[in-house]
N, C-alpha and C. Protein backbone atom coordinates (compact mmCIF):
# COMPACT_ATOMS: atom_id res chain seq x y z
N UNK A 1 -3.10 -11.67 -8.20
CA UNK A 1 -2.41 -10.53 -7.65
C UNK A 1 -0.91 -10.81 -7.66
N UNK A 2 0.23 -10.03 -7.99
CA UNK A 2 1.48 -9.93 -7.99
C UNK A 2 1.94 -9.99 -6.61
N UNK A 3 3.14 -11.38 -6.95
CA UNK A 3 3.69 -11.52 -5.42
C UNK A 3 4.67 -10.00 -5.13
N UNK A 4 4.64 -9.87 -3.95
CA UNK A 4 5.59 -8.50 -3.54
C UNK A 4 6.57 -9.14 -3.65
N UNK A 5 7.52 -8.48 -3.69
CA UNK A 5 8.76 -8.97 -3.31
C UNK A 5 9.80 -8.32 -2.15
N UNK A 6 9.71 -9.38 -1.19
CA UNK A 6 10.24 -8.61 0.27
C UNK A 6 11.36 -8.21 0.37
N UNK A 7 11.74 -7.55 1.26
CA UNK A 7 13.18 -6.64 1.56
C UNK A 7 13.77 -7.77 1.92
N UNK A 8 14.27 -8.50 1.43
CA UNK A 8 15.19 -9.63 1.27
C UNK A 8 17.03 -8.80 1.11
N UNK A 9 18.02 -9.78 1.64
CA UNK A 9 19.00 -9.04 1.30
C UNK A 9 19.62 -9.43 -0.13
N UNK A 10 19.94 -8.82 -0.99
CA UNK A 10 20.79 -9.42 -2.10
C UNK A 10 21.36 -10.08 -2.02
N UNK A 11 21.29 -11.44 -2.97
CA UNK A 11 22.26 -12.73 -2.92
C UNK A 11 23.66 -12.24 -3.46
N UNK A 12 24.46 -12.55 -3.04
CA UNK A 12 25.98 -12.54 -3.62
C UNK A 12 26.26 -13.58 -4.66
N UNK A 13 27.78 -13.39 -4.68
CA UNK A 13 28.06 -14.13 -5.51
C UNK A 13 28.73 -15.20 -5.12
N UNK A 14 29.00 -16.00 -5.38
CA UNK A 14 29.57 -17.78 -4.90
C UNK A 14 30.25 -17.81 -3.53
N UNK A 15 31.11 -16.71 -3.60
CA UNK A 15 32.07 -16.59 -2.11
C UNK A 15 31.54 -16.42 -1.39
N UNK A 16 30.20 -15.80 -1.37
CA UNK A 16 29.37 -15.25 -0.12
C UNK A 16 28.46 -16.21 0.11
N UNK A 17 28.08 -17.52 -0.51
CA UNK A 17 26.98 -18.47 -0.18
C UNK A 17 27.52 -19.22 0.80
N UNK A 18 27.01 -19.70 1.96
CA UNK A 18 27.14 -20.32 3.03
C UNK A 18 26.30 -21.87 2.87
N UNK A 19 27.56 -22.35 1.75
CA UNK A 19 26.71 -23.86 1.54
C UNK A 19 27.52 -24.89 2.20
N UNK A 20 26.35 -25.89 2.73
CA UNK A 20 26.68 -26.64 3.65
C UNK A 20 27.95 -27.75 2.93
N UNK A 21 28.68 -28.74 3.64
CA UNK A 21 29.27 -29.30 3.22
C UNK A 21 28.67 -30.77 2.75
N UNK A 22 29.06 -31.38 1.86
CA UNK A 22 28.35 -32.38 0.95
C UNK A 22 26.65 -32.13 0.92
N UNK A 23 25.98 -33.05 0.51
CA UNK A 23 25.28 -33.27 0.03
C UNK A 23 24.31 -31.77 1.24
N UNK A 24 23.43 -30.68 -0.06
CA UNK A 24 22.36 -29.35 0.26
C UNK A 24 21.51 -29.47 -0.61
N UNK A 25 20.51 -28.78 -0.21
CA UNK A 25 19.87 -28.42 -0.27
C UNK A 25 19.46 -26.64 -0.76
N UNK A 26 19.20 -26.20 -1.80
CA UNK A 26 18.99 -24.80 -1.90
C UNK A 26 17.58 -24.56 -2.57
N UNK A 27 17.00 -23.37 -2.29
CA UNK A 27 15.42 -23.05 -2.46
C UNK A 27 15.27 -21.78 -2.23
N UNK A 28 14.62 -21.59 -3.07
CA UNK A 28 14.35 -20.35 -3.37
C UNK A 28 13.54 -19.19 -4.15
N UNK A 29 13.14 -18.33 -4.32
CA UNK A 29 12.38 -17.57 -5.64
C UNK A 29 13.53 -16.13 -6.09
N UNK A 30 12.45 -16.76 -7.77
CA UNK A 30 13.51 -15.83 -8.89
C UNK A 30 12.49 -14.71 -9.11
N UNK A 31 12.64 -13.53 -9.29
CA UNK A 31 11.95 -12.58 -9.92
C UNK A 31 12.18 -11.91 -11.26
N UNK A 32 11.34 -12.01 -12.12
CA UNK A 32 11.54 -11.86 -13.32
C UNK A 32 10.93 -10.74 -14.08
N UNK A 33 11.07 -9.89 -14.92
CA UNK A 33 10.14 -8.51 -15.85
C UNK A 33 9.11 -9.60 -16.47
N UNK A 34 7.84 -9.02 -16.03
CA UNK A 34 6.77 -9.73 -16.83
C UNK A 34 6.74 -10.29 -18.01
N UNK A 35 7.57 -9.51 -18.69
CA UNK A 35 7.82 -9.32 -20.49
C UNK A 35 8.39 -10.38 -20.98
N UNK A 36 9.51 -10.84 -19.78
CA UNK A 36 10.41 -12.11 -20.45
C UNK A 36 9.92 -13.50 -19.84
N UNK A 37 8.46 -13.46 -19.04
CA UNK A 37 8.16 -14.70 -18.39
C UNK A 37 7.96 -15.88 -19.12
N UNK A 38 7.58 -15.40 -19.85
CA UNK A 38 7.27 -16.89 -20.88
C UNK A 38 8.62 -17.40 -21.55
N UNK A 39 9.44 -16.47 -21.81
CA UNK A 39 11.00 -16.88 -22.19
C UNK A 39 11.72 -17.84 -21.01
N UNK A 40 11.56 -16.94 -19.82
CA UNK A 40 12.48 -17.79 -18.49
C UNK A 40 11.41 -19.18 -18.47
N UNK A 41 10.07 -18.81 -18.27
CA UNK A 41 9.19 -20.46 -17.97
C UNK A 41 9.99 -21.37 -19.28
N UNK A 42 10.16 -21.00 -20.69
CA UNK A 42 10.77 -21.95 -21.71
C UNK A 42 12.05 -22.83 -21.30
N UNK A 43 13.36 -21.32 -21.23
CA UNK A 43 14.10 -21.93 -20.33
C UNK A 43 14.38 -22.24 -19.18
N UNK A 44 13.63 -22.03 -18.33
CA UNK A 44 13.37 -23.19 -17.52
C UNK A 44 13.08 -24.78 -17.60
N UNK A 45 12.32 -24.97 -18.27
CA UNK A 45 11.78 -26.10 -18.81
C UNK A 45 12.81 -26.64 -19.04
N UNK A 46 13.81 -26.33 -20.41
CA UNK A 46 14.87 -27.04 -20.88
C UNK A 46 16.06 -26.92 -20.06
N UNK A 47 16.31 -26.58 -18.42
CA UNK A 47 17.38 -26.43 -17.76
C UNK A 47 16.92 -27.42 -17.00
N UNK A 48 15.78 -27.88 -16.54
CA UNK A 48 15.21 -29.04 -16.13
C UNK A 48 15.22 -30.27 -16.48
N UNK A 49 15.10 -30.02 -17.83
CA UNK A 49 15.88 -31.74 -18.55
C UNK A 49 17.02 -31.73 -18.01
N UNK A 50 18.08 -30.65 -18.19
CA UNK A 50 19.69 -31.16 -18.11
C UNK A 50 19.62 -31.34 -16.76
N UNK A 51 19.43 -30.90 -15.86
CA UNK A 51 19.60 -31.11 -14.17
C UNK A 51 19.23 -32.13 -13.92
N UNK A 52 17.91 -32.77 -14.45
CA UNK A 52 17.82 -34.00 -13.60
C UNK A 52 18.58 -35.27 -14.54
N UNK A 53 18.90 -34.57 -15.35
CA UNK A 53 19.72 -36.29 -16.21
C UNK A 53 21.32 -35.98 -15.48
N UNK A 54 21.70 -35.07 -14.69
CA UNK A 54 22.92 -34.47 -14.03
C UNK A 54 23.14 -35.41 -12.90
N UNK A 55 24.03 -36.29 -12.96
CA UNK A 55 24.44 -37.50 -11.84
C UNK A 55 24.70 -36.61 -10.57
N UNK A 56 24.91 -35.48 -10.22
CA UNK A 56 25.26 -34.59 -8.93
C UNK A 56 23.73 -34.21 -8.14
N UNK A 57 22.50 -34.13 -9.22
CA UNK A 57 21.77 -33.49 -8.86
C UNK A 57 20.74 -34.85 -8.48
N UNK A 58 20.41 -34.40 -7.25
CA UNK A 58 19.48 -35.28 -5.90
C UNK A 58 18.24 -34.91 -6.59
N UNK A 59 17.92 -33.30 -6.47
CA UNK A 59 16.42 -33.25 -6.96
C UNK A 59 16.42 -31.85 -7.38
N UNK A 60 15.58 -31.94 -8.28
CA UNK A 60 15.00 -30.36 -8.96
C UNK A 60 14.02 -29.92 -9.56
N UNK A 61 13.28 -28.96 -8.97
CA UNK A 61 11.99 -28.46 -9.24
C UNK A 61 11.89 -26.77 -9.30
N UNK A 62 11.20 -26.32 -10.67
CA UNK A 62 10.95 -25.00 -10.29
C UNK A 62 9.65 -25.26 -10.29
N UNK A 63 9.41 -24.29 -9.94
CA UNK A 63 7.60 -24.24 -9.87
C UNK A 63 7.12 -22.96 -10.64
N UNK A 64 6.21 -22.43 -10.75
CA UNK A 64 5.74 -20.88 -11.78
C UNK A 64 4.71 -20.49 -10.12
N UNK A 65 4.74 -19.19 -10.00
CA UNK A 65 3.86 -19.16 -9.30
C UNK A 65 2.54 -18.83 -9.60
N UNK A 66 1.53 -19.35 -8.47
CA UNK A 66 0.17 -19.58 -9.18
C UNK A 66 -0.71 -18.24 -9.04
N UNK A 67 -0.45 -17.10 -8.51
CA UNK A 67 -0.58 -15.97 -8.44
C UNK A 67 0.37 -14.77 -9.56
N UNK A 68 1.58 -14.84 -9.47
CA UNK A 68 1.74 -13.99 -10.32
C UNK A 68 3.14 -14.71 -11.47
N UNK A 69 2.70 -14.93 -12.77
CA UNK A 69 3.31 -15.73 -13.75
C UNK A 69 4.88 -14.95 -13.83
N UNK A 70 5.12 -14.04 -13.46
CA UNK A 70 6.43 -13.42 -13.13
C UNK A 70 7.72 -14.20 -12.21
N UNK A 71 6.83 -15.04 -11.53
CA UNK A 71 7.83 -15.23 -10.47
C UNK A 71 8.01 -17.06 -10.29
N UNK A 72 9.24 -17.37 -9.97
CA UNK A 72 9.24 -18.92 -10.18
C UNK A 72 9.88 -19.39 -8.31
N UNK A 73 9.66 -20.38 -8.44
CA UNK A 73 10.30 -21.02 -7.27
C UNK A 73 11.27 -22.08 -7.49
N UNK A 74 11.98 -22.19 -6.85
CA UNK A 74 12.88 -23.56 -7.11
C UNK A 74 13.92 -24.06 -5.73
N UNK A 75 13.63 -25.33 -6.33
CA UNK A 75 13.64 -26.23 -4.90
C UNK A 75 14.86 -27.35 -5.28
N UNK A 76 15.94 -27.58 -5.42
CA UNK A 76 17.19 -28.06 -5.66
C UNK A 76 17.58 -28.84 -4.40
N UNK A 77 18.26 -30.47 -4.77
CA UNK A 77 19.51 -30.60 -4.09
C UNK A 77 20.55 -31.60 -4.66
N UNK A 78 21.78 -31.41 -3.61
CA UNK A 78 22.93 -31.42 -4.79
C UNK A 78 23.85 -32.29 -4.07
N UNK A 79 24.38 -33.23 -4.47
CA UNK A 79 25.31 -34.69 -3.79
C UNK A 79 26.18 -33.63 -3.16
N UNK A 80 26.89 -32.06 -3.69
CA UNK A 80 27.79 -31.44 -3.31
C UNK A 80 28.31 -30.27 -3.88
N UNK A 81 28.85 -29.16 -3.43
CA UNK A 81 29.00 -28.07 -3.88
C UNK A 81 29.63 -28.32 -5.09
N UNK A 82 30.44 -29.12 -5.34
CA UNK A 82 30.69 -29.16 -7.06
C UNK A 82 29.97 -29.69 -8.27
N UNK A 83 28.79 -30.37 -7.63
CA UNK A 83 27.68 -31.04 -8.46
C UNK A 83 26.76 -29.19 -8.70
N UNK A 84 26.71 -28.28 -7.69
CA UNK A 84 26.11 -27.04 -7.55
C UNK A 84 27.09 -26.37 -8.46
N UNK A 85 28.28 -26.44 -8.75
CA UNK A 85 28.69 -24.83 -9.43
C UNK A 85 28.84 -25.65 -10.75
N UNK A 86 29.08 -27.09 -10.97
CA UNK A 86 28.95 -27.57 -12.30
C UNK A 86 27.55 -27.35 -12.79
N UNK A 87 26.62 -27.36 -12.20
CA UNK A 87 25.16 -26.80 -12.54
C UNK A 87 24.80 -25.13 -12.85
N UNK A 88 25.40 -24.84 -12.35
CA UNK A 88 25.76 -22.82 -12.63
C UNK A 88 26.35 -22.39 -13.65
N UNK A 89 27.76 -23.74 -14.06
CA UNK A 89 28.05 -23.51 -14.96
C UNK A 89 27.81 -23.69 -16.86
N UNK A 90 26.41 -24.75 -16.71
CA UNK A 90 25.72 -25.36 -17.72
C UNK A 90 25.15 -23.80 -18.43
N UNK A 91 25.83 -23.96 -19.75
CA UNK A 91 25.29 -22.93 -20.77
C UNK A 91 23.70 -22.50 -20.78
N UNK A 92 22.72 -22.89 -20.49
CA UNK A 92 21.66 -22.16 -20.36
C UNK A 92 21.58 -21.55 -19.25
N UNK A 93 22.00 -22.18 -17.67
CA UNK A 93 22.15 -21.24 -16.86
C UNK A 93 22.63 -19.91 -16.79
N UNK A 94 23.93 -19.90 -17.75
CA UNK A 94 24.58 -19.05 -17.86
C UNK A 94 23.62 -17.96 -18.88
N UNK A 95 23.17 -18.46 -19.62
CA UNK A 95 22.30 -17.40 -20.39
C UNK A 95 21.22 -17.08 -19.74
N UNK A 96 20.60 -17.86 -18.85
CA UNK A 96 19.34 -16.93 -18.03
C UNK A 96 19.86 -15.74 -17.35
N UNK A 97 21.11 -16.23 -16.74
CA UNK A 97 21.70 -15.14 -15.65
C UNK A 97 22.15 -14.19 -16.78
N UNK A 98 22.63 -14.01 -17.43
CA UNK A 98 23.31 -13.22 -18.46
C UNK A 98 22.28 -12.39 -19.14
N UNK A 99 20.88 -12.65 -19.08
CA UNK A 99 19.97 -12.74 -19.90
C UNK A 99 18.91 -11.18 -19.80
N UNK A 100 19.47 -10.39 -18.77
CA UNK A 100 18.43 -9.13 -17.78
C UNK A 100 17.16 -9.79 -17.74
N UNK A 101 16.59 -10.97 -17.60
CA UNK A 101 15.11 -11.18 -17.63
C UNK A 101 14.88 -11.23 -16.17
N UNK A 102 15.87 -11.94 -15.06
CA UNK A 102 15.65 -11.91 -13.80
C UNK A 102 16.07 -10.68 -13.13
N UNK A 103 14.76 -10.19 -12.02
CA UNK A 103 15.03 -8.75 -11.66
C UNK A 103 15.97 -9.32 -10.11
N UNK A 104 15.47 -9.75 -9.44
CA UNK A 104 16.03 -10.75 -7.99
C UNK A 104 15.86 -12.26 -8.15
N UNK A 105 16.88 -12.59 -7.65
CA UNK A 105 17.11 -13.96 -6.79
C UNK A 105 16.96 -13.99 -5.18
N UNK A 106 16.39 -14.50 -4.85
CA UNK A 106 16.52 -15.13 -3.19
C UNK A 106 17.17 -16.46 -3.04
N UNK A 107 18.47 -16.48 -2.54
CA UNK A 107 18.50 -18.46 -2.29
C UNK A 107 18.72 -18.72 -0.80
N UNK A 108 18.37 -19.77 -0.63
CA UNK A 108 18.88 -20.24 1.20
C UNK A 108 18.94 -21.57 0.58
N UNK A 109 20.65 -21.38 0.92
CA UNK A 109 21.32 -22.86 1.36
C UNK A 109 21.25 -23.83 3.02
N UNK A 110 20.51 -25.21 2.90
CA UNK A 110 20.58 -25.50 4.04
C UNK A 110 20.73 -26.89 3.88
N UNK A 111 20.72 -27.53 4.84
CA UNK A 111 21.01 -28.96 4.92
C UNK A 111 19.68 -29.96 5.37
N UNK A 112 19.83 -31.01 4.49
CA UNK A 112 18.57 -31.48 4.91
C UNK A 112 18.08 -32.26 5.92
N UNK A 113 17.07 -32.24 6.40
CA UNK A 113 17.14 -33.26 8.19
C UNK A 113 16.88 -34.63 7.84
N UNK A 114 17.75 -35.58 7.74
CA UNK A 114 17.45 -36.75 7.48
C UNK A 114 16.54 -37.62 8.26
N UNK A 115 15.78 -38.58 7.80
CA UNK A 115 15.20 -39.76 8.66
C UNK A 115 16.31 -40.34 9.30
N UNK A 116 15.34 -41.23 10.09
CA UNK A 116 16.18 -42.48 10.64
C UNK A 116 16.14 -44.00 10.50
């Protein structure tokens, strides 16, 4: 069955993200036109090589969801907001976003609760 997608508010654009200072955490789901899923799951895949060979990037995972192949999850974190917009700015990112295949984004930036 197709995930809904909730009355979430629209993500903005960079000025409007409320990311923590050094080292975040961001997570979230992408929504995508059925049509181009297998394109975004591809690139996905290959934006995943570059992120984790990316000295800024702590950790990164999308996931596909297991209900409806439309929709992905992703679970990121980042030594620091410039390890994050140097990652935004990597040429395939830029072509997914550029790309009309994603219908919404959801992100929440937060900080992570460390051990002790």
């Amino acid at each position: 069955m197709p995930m809904e997608k909730p009355e979430w508010k629209e993500v903005g654009g960079p000025d409007s993200w409320n990311i923590p200072p050094g080292e975040f955490t961001v997570f979230g789901t992408v929504w995508v036109w059925p049509e181009h899923a297998e394109h975004v799951n591809i690139l996905y895949s290959k934006i995943t090589s570059v992120a984790l060979a990316d000295p800024g990037t702590v950790y990164y995972c999308i996931s596909r969801d297991q209900d409806d192949p439309a929709v992905f999850h992703f679970f990121e974190r980042y030594q620091d907001r410039a390890s994050f917009d140097a990652h935004n700015e990597h040429p395939l990112v830029k072509e997914l976003l550029a790309s009309g295949w994603t219908k919404d984004i959801k992100a929440v930036f937060a900080k992570a609760v460390e051990g002790q």
